[in-house]
Protein backbone atom coordinates (compact mmCIF):
# COMPACT_ATOMS: atom_id res chain seq x y z
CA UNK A 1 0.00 0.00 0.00
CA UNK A 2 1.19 3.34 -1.11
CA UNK A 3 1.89 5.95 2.17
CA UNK A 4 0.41 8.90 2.78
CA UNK A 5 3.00 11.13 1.17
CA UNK A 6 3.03 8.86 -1.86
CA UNK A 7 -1.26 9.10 -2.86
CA UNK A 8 -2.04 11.42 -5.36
CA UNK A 9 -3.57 14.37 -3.44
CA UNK A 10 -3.85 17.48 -5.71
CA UNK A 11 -3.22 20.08 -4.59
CA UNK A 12 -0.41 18.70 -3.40
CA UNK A 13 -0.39 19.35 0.86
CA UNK A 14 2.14 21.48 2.47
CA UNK A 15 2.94 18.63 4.83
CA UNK A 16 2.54 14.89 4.36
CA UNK A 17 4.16 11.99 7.24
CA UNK A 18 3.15 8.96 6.90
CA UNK A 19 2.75 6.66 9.80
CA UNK A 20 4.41 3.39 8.27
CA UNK A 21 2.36 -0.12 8.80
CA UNK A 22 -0.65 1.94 10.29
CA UNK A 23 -3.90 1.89 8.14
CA UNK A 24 -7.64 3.02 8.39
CA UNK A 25 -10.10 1.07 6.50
CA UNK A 26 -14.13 2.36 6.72
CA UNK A 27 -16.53 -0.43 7.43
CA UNK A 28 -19.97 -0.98 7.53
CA UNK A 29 -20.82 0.22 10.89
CA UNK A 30 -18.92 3.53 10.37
CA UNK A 31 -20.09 6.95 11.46
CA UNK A 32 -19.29 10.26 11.15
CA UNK A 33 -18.81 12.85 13.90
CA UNK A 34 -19.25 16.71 13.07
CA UNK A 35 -21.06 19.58 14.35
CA UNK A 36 -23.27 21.70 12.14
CA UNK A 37 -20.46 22.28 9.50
CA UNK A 38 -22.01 20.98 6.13
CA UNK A 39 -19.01 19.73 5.61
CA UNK A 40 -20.37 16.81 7.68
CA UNK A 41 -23.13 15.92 5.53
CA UNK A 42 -20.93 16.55 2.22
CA UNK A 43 -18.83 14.09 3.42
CA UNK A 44 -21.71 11.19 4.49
CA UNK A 45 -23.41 12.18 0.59
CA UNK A 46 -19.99 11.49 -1.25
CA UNK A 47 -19.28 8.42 0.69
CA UNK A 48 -22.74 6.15 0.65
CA UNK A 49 -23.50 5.71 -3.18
CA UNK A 50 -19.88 4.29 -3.87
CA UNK A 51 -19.49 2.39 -0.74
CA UNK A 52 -22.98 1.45 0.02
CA UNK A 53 -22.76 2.12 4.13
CA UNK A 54 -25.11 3.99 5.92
CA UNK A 55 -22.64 6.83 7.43
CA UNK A 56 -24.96 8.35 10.33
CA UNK A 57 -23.83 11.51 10.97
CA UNK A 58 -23.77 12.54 14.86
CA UNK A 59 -22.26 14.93 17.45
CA UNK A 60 -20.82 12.58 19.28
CA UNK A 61 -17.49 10.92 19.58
CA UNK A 62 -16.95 7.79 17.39
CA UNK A 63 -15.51 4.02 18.18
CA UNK A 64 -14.91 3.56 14.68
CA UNK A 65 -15.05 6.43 12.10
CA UNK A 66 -14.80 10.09 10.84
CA UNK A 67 -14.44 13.23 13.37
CA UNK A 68 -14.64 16.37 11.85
CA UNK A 69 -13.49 19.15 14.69
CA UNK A 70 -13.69 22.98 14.90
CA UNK A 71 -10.56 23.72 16.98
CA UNK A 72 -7.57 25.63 17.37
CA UNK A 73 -4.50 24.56 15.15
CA UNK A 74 -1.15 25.78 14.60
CA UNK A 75 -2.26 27.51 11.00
CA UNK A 76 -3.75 30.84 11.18
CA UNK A 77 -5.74 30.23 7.77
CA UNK A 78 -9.28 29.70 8.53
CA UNK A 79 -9.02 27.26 5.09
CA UNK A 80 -5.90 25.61 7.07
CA UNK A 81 -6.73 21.83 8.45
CA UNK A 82 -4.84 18.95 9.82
CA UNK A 83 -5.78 15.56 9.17
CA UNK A 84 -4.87 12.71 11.04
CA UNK A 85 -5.35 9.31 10.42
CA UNK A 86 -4.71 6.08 12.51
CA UNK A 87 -6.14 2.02 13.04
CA UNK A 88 -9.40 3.98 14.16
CA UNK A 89 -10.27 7.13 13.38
CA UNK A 90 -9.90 10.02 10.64
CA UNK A 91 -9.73 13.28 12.37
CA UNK A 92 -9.89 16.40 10.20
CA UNK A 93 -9.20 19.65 12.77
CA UNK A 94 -9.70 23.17 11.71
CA UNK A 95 -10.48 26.56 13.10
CA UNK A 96 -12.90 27.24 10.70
CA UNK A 97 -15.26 25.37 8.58
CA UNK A 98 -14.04 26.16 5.38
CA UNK A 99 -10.64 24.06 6.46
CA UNK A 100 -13.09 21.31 7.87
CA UNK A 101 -14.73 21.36 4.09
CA UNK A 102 -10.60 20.95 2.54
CA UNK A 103 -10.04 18.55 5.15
CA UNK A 104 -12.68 16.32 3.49
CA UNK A 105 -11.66 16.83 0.03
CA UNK A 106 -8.01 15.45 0.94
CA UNK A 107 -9.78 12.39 2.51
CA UNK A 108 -11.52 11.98 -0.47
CA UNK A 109 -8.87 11.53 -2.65
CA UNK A 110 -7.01 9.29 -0.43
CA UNK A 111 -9.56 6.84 -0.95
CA UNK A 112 -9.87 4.29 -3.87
CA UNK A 113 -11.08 6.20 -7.44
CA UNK A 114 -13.86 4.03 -6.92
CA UNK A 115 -14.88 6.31 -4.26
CA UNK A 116 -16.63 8.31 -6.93
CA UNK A 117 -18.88 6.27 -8.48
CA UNK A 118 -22.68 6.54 -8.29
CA UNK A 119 -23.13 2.94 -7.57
CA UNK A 120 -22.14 0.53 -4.69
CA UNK A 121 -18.30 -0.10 -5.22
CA UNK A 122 -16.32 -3.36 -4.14
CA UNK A 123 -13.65 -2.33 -1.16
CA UNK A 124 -11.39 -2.22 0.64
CA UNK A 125 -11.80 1.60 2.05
CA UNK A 126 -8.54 2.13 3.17
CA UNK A 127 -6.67 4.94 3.39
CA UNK A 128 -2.94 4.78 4.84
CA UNK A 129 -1.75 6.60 8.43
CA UNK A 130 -0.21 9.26 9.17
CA UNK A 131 -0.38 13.17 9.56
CA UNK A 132 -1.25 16.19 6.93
CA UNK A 133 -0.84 19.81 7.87
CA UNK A 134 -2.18 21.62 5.00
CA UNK A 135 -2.74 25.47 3.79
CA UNK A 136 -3.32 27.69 0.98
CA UNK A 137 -0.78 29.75 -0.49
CA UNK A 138 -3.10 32.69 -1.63
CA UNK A 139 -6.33 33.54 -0.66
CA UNK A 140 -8.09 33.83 -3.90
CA UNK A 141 -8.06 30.68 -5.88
CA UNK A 142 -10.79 30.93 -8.63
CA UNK A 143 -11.81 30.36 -12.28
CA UNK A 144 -14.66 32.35 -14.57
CA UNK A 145 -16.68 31.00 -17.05
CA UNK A 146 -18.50 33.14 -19.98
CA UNK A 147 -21.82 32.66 -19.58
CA UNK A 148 -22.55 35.69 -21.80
CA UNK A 149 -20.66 34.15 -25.38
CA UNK A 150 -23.07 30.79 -24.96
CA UNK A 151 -25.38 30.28 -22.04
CA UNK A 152 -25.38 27.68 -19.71
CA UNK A 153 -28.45 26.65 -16.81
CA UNK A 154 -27.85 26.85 -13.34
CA UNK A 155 -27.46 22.79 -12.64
CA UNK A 156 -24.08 23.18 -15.23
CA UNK A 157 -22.84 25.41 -12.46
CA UNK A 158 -23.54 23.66 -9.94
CA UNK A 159 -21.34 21.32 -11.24
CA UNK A 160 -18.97 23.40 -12.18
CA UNK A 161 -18.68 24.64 -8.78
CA UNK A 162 -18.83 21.23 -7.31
CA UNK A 163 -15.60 21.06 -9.93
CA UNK A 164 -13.66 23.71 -8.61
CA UNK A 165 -14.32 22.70 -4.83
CA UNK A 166 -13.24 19.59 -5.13
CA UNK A 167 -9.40 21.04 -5.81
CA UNK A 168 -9.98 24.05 -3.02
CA UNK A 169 -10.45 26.56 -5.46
CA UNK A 170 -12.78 29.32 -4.02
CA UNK A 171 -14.20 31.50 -6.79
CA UNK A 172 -16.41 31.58 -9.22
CA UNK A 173 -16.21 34.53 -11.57
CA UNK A 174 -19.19 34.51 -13.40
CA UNK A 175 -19.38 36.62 -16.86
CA UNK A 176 -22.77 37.79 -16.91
CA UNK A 177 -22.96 40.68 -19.83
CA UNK A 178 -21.43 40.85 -23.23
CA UNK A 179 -22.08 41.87 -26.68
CA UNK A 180 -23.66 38.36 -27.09
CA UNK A 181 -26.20 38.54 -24.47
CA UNK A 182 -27.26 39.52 -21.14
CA UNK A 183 -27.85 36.83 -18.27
CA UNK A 184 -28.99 38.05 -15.18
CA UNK A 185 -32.06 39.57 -14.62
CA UNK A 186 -32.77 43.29 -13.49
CA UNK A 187 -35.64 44.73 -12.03
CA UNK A 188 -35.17 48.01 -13.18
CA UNK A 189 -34.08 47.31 -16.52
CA UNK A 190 -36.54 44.02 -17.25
CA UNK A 191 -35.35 43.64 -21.28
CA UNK A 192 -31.64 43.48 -20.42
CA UNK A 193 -32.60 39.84 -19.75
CA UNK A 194 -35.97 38.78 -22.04
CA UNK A 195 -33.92 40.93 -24.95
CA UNK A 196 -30.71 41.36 -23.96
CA UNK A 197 -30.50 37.63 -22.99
CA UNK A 198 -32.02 36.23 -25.90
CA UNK A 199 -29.43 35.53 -28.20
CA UNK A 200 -25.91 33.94 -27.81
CA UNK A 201 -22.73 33.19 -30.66
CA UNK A 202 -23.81 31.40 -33.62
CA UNK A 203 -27.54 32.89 -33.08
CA UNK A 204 -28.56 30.30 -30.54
CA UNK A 205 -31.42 31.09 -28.04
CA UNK A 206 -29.68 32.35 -25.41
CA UNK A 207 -31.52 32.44 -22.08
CA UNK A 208 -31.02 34.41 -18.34
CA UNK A 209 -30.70 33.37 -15.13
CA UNK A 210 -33.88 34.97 -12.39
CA UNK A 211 -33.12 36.17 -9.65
CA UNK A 212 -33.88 33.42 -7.76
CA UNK A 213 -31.82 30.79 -9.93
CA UNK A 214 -29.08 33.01 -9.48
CA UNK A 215 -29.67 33.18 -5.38
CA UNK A 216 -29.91 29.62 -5.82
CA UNK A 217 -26.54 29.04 -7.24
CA UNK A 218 -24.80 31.38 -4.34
CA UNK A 219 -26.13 29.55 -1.55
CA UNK A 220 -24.83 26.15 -3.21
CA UNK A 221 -21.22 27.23 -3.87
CA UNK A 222 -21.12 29.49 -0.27
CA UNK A 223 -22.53 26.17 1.06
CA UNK A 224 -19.26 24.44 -0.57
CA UNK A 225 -16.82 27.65 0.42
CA UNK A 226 -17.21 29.08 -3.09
CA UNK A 227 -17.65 32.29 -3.68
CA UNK A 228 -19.25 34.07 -6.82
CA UNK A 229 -17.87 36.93 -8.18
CA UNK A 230 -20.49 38.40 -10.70
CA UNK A 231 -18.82 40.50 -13.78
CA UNK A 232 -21.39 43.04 -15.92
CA UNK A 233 -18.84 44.56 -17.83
CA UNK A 234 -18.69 47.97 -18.78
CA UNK A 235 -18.47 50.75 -21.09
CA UNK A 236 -17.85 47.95 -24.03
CA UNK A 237 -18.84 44.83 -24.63
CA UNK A 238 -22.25 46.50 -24.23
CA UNK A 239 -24.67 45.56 -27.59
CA UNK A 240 -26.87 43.23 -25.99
CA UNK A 241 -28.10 46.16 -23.49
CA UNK A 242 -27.91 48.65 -26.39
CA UNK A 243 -30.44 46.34 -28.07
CA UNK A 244 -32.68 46.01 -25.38
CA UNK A 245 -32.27 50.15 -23.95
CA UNK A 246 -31.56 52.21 -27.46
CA UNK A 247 -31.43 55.00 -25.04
CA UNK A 248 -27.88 53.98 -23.81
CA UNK A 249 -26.60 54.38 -27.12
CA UNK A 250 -25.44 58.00 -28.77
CA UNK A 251 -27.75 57.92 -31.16
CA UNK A 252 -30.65 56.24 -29.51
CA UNK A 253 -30.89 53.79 -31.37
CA UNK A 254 -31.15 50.22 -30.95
CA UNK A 255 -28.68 47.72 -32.81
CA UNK A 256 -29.41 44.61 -34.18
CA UNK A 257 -28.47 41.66 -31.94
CA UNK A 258 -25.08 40.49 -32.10
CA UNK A 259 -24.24 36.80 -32.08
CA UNK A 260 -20.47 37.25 -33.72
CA UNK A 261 -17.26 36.70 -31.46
CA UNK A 262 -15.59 40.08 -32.64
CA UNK A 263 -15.23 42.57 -29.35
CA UNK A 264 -14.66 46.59 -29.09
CA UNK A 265 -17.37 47.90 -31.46
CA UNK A 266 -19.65 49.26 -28.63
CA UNK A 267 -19.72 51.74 -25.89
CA UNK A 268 -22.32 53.29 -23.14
CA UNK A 269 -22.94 57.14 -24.02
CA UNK A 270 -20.78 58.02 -21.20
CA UNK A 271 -21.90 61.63 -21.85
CA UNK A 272 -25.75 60.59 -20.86
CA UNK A 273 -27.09 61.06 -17.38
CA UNK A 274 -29.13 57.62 -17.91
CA UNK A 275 -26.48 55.87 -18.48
CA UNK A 276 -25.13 56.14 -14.62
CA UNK A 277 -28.75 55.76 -13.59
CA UNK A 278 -28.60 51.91 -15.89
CA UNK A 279 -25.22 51.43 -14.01
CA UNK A 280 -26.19 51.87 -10.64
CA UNK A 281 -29.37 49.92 -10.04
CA UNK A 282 -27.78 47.11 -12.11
CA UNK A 283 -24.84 47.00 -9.53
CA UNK A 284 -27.33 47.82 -6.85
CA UNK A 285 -29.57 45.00 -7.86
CA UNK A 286 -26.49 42.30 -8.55
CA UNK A 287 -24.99 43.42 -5.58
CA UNK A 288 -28.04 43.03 -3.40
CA UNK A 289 -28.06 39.12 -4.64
CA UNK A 290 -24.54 38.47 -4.13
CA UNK A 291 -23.28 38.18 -0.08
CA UNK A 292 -19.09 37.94 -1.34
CA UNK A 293 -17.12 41.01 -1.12
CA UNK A 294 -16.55 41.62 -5.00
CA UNK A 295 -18.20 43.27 -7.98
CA UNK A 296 -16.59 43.08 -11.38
CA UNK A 297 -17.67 45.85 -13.53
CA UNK A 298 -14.76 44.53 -16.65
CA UNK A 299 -13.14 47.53 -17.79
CA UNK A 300 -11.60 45.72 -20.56
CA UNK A 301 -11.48 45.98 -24.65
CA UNK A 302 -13.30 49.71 -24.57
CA UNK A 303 -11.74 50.45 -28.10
CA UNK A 304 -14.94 52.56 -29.12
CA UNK A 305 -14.75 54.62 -26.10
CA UNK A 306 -12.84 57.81 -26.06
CA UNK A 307 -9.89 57.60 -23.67
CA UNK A 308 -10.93 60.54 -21.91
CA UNK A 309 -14.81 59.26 -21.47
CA UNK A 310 -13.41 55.80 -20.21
CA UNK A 311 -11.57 57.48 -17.30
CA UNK A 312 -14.83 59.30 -16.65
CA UNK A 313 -17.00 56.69 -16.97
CA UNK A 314 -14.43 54.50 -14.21
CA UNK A 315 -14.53 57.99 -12.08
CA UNK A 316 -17.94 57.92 -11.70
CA UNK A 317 -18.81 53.85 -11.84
CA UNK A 318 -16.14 52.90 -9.37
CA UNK A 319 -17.49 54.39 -6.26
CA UNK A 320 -21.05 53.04 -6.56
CA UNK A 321 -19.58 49.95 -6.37
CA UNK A 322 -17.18 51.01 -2.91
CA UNK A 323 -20.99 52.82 -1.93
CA UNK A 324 -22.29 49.26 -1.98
CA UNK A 325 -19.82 48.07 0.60
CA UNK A 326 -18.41 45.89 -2.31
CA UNK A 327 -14.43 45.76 -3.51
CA UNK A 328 -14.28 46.94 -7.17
CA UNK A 329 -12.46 44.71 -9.59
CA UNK A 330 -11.93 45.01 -12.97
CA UNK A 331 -9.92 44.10 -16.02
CA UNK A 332 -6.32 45.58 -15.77
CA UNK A 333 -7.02 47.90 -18.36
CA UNK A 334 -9.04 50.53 -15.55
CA UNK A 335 -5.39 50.31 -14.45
CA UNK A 336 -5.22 54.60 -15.07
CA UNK A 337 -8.39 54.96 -13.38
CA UNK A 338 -8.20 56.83 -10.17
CA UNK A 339 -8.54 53.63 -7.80
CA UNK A 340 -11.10 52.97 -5.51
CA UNK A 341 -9.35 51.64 -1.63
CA UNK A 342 -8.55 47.83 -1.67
CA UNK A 343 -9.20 48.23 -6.07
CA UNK A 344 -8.17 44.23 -7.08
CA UNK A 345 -6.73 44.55 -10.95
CA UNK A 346 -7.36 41.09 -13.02
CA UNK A 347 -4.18 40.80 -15.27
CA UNK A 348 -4.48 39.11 -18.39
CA UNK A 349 -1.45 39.99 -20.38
CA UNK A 350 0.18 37.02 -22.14
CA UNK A 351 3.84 38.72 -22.78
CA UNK A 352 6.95 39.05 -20.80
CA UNK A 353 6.18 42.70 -20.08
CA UNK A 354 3.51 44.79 -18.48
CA UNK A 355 2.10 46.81 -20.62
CA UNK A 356 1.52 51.00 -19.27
CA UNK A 357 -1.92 49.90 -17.89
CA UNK A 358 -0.93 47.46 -15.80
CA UNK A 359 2.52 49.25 -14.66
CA UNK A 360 -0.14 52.23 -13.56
CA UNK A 361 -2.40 49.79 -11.29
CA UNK A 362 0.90 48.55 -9.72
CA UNK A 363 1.86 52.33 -9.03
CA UNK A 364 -1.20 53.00 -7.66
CA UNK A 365 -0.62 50.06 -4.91
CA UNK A 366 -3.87 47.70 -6.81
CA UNK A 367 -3.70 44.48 -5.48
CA UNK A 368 -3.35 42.20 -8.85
CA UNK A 369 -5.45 38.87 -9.60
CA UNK A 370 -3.02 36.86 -11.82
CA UNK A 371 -4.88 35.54 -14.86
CA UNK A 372 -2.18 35.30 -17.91
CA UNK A 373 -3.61 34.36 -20.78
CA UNK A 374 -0.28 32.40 -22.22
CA UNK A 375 -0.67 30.33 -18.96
CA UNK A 376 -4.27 30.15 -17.76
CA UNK A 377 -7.06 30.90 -20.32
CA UNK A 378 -8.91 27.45 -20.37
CA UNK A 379 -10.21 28.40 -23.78
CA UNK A 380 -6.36 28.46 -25.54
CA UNK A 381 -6.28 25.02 -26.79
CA UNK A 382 -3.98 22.49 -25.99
CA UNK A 383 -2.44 21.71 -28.98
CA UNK A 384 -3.40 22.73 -32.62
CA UNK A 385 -5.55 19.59 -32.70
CA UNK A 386 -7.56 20.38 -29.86
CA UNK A 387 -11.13 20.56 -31.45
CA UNK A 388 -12.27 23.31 -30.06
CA UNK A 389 -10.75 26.76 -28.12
CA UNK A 390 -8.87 29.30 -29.29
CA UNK A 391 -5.26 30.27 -29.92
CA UNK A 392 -4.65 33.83 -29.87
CA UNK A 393 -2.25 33.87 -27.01
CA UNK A 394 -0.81 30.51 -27.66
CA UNK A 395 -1.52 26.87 -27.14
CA UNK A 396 -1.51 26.17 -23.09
CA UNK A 397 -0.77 22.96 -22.62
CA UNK A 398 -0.91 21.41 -18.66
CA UNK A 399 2.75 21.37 -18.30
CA UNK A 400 2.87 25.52 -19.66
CA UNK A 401 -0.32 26.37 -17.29
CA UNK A 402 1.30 25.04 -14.50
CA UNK A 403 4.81 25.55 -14.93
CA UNK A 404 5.49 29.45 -13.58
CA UNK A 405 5.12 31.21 -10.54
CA UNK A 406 2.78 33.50 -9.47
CA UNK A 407 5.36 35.44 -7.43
CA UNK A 408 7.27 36.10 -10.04
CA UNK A 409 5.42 36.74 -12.76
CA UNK A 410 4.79 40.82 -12.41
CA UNK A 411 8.03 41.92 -11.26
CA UNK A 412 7.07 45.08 -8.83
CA UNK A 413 3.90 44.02 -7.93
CA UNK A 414 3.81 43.59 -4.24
CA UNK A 415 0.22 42.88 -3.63
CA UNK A 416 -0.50 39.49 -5.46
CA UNK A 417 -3.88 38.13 -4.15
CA UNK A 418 -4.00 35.08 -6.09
CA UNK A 419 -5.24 32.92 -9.56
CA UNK A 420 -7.94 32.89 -12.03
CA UNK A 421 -8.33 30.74 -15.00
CA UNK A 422 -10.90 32.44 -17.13
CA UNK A 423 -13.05 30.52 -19.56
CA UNK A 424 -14.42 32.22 -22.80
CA UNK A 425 -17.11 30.26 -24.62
CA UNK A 426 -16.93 31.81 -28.49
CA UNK A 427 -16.07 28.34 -29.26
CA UNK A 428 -17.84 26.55 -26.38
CA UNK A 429 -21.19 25.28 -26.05
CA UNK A 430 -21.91 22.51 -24.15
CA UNK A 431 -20.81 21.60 -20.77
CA UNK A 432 -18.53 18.46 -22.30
CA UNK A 433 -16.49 21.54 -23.95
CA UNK A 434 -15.91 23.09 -20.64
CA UNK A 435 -14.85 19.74 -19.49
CA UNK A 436 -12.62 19.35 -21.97
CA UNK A 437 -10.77 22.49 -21.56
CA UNK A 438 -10.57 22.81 -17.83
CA UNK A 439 -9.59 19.02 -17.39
CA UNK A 440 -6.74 18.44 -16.36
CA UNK A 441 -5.16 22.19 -16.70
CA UNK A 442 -7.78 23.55 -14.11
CA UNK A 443 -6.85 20.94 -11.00
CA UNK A 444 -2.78 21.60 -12.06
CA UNK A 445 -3.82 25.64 -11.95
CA UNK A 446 -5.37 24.78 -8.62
CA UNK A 447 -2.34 23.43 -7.27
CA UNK A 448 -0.57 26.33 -8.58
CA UNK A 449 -2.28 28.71 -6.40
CA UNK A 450 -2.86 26.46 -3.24
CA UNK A 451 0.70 24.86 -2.63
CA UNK A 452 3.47 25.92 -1.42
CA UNK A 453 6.34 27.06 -4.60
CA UNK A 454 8.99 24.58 -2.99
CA UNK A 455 6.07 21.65 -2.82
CA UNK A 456 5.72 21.88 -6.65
CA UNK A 457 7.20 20.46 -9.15
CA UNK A 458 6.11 18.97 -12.81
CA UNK A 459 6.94 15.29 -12.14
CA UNK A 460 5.01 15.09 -9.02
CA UNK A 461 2.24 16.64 -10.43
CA UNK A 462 1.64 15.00 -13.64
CA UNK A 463 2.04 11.55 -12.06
CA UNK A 464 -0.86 12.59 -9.64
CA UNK A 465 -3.02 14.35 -12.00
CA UNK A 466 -2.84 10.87 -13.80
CA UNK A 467 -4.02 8.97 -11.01
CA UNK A 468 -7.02 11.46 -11.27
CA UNK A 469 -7.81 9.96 -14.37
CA UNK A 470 -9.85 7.44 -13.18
CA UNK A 471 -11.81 10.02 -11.03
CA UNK A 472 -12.62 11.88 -13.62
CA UNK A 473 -13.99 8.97 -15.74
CA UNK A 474 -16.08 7.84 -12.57
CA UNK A 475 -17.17 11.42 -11.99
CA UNK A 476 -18.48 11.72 -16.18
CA UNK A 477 -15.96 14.09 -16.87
CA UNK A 478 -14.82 13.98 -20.46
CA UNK A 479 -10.81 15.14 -19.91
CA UNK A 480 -8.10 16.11 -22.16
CA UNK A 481 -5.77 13.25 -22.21
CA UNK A 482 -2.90 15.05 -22.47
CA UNK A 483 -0.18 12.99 -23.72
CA UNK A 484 2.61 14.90 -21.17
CA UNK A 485 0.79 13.10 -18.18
CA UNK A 486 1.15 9.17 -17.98
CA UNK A 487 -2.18 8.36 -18.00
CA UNK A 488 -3.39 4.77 -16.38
């Protein structure tokens, strides 16, 4: 039996000893000890299908079993947990619950790949002894999706998310507006979404989320530590509301919809008093439905905005967003901008040097989101064959998305927060695409922004991400099989 140090955890831990000889194997009379953490639950609901046991899940101690405990540990993190393992018990300690929740996820994949199936499994469960002290490196540890380009339903997202929490990421950056369509309902502006959302690329239907699918969908990921970040990007990328409100536009009038993939052709009439009225009880209403601290109002690819009436614009958008009791982020292009306190910058360059926008937001003391789209951008495709994605910044395969460091890849800025893979859909429309493109570059980014840099390293991590394989196929995810990793 493979140690504890030797399973293919991803992200990789911070600390792994194993406790050679020692092993804990889950049995039919099993239970599982927690509080009111949901992590509790989570655990009992990923367990039973595969292995077939009943799982009870008590406040109580355990003989024989799983105790999940809110208490003090040597990491400050409130994600931080230590897991300990022995003849037994599995104990997963952390101060908070979203380290109880991480906890759970390393269990997880110290058990069989079986563990994942939807049907009862043969055993052994037995996971190996021994000790992990575990931590994030960064704080913000997210990927978007473009719901705008194609639209996808709520339950994709769900998945998505349960995706993204399975590998301790914890955001979901969600990109609600675009020339393409419109996809969350407003109140106050009710044909952003029954107009504005009714088309998509390639002239598809479209569709919106309501507000309560959308509520929906936060209380799922906060449930699983995820939190969304909601992006209705402005002055550009703007024709789907122009459609649906003519009165936004210069001229007044409407323009056809626009189911193309080509971006800066439209602006807000920053000049127009109603078009900080739209702005504001859109971020207002968003904001209202959305309990995380952030509110992405883009920024980027303004080309048909005067220079001048984009810093205007940002001067006057910026602080409804801080009036909201929300941090503003935006593309790094509102890098000029006069900043907003605690402004987070989303960097997307893809060449060795920072261009003048991005070397402003680092003079201004921005903190900087690290999403480079030579290393990052799910939608670049692998390799020329990949069937679908695009290649404007390069192809990204695994070994390139993972291979860098986020400390070193600004020089001068001091205020990293953490990493974002962001995935466009111009070429993606059904959820097997997004598997395809995230899998297995978005667990490898994951580990990129969760592990310590020394913990890293390519070998380890494409041996692992192959023994995920299997997971995958038990989970119905259609992966990349990337011929760098040794696949089983």
């Amino acid at each position: 039996m493979l140690t504890i140090d030797e399973l293919a955890v991803v992200p990789v831990p911070a600390e792994a000893t194993p406790s050679p000889g020692v092993h804990f194997t889950l049995r039919p009379g099993a239970t599982i000890r927690s509080g009111p953490a949901f992590a509790g639950q989570y655990l009992a609901e990923a367990l039973r299908p595969a292995t077939g046991f009943p799982l009870p899940v008590a406040d109580r101690p355990v003989e024989h079993g799983i105790e999940l405990v809110l208490a003090e540990i040597p990491e400050t993190s409130p994600e931080a947990y230590v897991l300990e393992i022995d003849e037994r018990r599995i104990v997963v300690t952390a101060r908070a619950e979203a380290g109880l929740f991480y906890g759970v996820q390393t269990l997880l994949q110290l058990l069989p790949p079986t563990v994942e199936a939807r049907t009862v499994q043969d055993g052994p469960w037995t996971v190996p002894g021994g000790r992990i002290a575990d931590r994030p490196r960064y704080g913000y540890r997210g990927a978007m999706l473009d719901v705008a380009r194609h639209f996808f339903g709520v339950e994709v997202l769900m998945r998505f998310v349960d995706r993204l929490s399975r590998y301790k990421m914890n955001v979901l950056h969600l990109h609600l507006s675009d020339d393409q369509g419109w996809r969350i309902a407003v109140d106050a502006w009710p044909r952003l979404a029954t107009v504005g959302g009714a088309t998509q690329v390639g002239g598809g239907t479209g569709g919106h989320y309501t507000k309560a699918q959308y509520a929906e969908l936060v209380r799922y990921a906060a449930a699983r530590h995820v939190t969304i970040v909601p992006e209705i990007d402005m002055p550009g990328h703007v024709n789907a509301a122009l459609a649906a409100y003519p009165e936004l536009n210069d001229d007044g009038v409407a323009p056809p919809a626009y189911t193309g993939v080509d971006v800066g052709f439209s602006t807000l009439s920053v000049g127009k008093d109603v078009t900080y009225t739209f702005a504001r009880q859109v971020l207002e209403e968003v904001a209202a439905l959305t309990p995380g601290p952030y509110l992405h109002i883009g920024g980027d690819e303004a080309q048909n905005t005067p220079a001048a009436d984009y810093l205007e614009f940002l001067r006057q958008v910026q602080p409804m967003v801080t009036a909201l009791g929300k941090t503003v982020v935006g593309w790094h292009q509102i890098g000029p901008a006069a900043r907003e306190p605690g402004r987070i910058v989303q960097y997307w360059g893809h060449t060795p040097e920072p261009d003048e926008d991005v070397r402003a937001a680092i003079a201004q003391g921005d903190r900087i989101l690290l999403s480079p789209a030579d290393r990052v951008y799910l939608d670049m495709k692998y390799t020329p064959q990949t069937p679908i994605g695009l290649d404007w910044a390069g192809h990204v395969s695994t070994h390139t998305a993972y291979d860098w460091d986020p400390a070193t890849r600004l020089p001068g800025a001091p205020d990293v927060i953490g990493v974002e893979a962001p995935l466009w859909t111009e070429t993606v429309a059904t959820e097997a695409g997004i598997d395809l493109l995230a899998f297995p570059r978005l667990p490898a980014i994951a580990e990129l922004a969760w592990s310590p840099q020394p913990a890293r390293d390519w070998t380890g991590c494409r041996a692992r991400l192959a023994a995920h394989g299997p997971r995958w196929t038990y989970q119905g995810i259609g992966f990349h099989p990337d011929p760098e990793i040794p696949w089983p």
